[in-house]
N, C-alpha and C. Protein backbone atom coordinates (compact mmCIF):
# COMPACT_ATOMS: atom_id res chain seq x y z
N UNK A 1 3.96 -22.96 65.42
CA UNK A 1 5.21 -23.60 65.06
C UNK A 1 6.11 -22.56 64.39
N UNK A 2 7.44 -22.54 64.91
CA UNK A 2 8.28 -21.92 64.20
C UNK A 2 8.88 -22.09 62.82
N UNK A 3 9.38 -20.97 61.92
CA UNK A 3 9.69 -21.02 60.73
C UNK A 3 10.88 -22.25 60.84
N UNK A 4 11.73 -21.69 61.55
CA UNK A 4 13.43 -22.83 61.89
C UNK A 4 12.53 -24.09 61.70
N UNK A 5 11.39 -24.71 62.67
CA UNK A 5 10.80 -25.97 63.45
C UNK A 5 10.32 -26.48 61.75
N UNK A 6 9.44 -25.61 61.57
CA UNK A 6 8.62 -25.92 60.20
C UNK A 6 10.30 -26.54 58.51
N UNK A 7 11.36 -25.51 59.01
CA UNK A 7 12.16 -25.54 57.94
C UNK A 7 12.78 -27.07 58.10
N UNK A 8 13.26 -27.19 59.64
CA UNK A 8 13.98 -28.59 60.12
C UNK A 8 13.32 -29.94 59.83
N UNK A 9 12.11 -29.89 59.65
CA UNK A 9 10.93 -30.69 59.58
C UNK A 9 11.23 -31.66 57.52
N UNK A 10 11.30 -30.13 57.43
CA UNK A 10 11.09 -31.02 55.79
C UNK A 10 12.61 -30.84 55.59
N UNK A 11 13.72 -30.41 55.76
CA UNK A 11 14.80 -30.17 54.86
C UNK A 11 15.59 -31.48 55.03
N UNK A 12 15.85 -31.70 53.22
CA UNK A 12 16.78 -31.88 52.71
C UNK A 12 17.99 -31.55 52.06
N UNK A 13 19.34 -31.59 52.07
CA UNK A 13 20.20 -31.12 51.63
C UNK A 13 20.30 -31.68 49.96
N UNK A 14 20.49 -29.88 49.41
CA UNK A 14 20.56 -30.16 47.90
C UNK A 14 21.73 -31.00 47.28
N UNK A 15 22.66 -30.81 48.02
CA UNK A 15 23.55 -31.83 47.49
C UNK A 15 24.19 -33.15 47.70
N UNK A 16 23.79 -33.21 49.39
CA UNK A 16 23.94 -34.87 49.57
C UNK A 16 22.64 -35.78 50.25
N UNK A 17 21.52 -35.04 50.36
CA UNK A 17 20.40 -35.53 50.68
C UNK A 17 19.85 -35.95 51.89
N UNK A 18 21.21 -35.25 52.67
CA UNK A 18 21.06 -35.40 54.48
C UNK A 18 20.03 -34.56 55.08
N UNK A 19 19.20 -35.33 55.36
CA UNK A 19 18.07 -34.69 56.35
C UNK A 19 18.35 -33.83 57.94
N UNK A 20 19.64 -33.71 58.16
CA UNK A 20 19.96 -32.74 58.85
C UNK A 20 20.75 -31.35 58.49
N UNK A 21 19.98 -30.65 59.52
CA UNK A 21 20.66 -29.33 59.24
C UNK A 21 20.68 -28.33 60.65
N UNK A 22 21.27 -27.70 60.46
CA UNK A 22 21.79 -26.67 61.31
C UNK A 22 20.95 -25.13 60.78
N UNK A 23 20.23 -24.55 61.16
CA UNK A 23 19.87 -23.54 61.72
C UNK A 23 20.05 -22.28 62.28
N UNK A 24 20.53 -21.15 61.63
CA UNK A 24 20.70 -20.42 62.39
C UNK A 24 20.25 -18.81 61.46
N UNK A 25 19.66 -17.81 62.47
CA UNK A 25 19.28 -16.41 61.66
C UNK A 25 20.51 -15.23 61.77
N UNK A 26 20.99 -14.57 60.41
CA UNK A 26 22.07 -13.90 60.49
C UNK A 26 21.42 -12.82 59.93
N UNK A 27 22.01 -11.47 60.27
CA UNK A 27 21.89 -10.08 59.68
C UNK A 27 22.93 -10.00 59.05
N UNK A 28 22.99 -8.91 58.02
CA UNK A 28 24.05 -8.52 57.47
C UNK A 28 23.37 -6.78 57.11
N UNK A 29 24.30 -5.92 56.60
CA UNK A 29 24.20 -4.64 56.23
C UNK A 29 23.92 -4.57 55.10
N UNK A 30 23.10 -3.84 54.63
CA UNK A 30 22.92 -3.32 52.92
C UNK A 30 23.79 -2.13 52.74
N UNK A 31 24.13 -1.77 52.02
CA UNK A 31 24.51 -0.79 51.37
C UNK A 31 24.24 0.88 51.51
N UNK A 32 25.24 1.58 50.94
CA UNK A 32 24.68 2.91 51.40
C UNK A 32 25.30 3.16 53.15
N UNK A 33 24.35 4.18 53.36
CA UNK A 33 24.55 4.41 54.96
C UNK A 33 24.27 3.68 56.34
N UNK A 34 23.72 2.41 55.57
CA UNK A 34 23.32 0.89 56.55
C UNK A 34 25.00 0.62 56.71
N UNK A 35 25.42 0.52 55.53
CA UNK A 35 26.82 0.12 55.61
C UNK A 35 27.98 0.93 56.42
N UNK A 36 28.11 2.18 56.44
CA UNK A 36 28.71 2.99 56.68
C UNK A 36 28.54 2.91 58.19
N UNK A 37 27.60 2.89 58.92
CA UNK A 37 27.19 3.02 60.42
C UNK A 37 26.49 1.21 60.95
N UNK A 38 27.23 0.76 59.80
CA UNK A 38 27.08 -1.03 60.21
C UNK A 38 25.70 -1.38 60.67
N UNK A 39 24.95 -0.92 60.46
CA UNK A 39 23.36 -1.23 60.81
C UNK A 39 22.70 -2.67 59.95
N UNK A 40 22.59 -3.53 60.79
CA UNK A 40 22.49 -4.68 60.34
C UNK A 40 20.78 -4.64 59.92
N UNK A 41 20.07 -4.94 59.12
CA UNK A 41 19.02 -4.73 58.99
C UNK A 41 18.53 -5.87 57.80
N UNK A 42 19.40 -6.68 57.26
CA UNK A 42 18.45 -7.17 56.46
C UNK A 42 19.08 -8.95 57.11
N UNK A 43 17.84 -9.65 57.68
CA UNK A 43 17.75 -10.65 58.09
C UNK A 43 17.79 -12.02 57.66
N UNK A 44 18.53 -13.31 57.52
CA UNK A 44 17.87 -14.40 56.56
C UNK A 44 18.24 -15.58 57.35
N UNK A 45 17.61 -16.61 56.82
CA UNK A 45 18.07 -18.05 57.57
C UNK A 45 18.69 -18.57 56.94
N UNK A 46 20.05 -18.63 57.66
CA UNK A 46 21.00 -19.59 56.84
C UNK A 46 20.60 -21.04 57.64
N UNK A 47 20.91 -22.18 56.54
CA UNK A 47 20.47 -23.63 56.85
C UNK A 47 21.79 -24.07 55.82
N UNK A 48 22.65 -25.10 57.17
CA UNK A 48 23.58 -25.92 56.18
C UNK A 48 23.59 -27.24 56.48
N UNK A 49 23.71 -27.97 55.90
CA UNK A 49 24.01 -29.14 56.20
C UNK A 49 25.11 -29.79 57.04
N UNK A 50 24.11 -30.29 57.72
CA UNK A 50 25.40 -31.25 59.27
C UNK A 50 26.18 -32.31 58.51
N UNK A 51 26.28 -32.81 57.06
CA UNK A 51 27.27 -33.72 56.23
C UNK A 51 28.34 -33.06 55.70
N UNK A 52 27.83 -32.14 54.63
CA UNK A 52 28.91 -30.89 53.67
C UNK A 52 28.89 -30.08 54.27
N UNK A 53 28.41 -29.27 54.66
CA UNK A 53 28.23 -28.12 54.79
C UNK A 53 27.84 -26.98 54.00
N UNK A 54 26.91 -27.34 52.99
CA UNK A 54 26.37 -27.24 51.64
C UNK A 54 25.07 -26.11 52.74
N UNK A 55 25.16 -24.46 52.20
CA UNK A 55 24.60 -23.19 53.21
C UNK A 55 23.67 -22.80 52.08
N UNK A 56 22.49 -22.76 52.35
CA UNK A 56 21.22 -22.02 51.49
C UNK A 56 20.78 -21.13 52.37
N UNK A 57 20.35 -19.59 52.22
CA UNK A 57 19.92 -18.62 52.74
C UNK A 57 18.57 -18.54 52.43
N UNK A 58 17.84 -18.08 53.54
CA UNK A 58 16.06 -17.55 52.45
C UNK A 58 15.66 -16.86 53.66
N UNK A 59 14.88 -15.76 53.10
CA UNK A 59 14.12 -14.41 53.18
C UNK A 59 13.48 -14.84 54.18
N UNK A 60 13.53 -15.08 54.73
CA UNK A 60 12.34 -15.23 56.44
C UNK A 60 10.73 -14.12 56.06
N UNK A 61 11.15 -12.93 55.58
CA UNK A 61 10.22 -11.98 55.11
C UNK A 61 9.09 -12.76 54.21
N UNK A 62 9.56 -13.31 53.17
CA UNK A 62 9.38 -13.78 51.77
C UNK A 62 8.31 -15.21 52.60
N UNK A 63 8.93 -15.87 52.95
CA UNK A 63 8.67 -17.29 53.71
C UNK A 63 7.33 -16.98 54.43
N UNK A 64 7.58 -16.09 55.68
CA UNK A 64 6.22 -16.01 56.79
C UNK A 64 5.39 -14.94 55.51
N UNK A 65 5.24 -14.39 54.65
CA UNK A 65 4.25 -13.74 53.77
C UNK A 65 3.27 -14.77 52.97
N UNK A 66 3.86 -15.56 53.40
CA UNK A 66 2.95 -16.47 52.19
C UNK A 66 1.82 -17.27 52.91
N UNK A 67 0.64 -16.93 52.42
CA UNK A 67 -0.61 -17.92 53.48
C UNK A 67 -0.15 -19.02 53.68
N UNK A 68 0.01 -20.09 52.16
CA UNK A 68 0.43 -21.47 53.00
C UNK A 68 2.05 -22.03 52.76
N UNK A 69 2.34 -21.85 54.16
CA UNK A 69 3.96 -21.47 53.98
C UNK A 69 4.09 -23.66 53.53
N UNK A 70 3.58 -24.22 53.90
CA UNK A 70 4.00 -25.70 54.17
C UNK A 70 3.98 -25.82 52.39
N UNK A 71 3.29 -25.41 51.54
CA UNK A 71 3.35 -25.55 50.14
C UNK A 71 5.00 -24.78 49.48
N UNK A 72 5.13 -23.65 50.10
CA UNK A 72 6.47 -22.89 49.86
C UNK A 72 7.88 -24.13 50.31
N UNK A 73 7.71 -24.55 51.32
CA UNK A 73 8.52 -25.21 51.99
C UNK A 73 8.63 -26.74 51.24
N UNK A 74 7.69 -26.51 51.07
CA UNK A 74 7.38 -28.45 49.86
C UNK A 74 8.31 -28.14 48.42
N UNK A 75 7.84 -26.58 48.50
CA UNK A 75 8.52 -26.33 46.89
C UNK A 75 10.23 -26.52 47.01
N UNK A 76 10.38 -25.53 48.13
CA UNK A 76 12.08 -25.48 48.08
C UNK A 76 12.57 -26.70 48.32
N UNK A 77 12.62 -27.80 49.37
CA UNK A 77 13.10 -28.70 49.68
C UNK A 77 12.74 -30.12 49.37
N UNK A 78 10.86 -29.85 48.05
CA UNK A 78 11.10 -31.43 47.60
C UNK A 78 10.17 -31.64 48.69
């Protein structure tokens, strides 16, 4: 099962409590010479809500590192 599948599964929105969300993985550049030659390299999942549009980012890295990701995922979203 995918991280997105696993994230869509439990999320709730922090601020209006809508169980939908939108999905999607963005890069952006760090700093330094990433920046300079636009090298996109650091990855995250943005998730917003299909009501507000209320956008939480998280570490995809951070997330799949953890043995039991479904306890991580219980934590963030309740």
């Amino acid at each position: 099962m995918s991280l997105e599948h696993e994230i869509a599964i439990r999320y709730s929105c922090a601020k209006c409590r809508n169980p939908e969300v939108y999905i999607k993985r963005i890069a952006t550049t760090g700093t330094g010479l990433s920046r300079i030659f636009d090298i996109e390299h650091n990855v995250f999942i943005a998730c917003s809500c299909t009501r507000c549009s209320y956008t939480e980012l998280y570490n995809p890295e951070l997330l799949e590192g953890k043995d039991n990701l479904g306890a991580v995922l219980d934590l963030l979203f309740g």
